[in-house]
Protein backbone atom coordinates (compact mmCIF):
# COMPACT_ATOMS: atom_id res chain seq x y z
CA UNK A 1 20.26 -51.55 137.75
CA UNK A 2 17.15 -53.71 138.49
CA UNK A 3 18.09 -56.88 141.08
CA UNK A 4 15.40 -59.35 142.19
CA UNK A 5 14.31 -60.48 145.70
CA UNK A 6 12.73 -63.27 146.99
CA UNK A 7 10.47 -60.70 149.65
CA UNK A 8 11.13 -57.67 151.12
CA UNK A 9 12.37 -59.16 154.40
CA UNK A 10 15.30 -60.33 151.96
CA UNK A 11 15.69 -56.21 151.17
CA UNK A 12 15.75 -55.17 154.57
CA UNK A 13 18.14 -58.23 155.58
CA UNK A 14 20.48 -56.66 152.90
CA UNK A 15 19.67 -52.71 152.47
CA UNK A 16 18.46 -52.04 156.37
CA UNK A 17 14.91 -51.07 157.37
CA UNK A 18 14.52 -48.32 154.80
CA UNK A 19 13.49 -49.72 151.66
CA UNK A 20 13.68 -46.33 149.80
CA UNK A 21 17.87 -45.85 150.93
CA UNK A 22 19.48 -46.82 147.92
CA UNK A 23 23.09 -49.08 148.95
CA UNK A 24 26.16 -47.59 147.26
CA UNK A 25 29.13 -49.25 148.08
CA UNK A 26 32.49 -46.70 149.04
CA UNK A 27 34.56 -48.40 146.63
CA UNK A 28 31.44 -47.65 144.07
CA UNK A 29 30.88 -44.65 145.53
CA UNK A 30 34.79 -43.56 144.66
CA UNK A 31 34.68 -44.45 141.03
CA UNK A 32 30.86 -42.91 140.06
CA UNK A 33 29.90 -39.45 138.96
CA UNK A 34 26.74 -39.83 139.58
CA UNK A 35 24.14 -42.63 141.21
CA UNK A 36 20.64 -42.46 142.94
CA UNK A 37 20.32 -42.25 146.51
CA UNK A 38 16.89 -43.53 146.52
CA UNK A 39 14.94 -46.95 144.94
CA UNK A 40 11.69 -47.70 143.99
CA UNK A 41 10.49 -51.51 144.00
CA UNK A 42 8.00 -53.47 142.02
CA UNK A 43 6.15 -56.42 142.29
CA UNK A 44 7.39 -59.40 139.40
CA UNK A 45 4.95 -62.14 138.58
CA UNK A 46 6.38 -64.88 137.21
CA UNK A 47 5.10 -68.16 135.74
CA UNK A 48 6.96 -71.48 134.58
CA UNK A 49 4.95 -74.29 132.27
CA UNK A 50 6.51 -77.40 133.40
C-alpha cells in the first residue's frame, strides 16, 4: 500500500510518534493472513506546469 503525506508531523498526528510502527486496523487485522508490522517512508517530489 503506498499513501501520501503532506509532512511527517501529518504521520505522527495519524500513526503516533514511531514512524517505523506500521497501523493495522483490528477489523483489518481479523480478516488478513498476513501484513507488515513495520513501514519505510520516502521522500516524493512533485512538480505541476501551470
Amino acid at each position: 500500500m503506498v499513501t501520501l503525506w503532506e509532512s511527517p508531523e501529518a504521520i505522527r498526528d495519524f500513526a503516533g510518534p514511531d514512524l517505523t510502527a506500521a497501523v493495522v486496523e483490528p477489523e483489518a487485522r481479523a480478516v488478513l493472513i498476513d501484513y507488515d508490522t513495520t513501514v519505510t517512508h520516502h521522500t516524493v517530489v512533485a512538480t505541476a506546469d501551470g
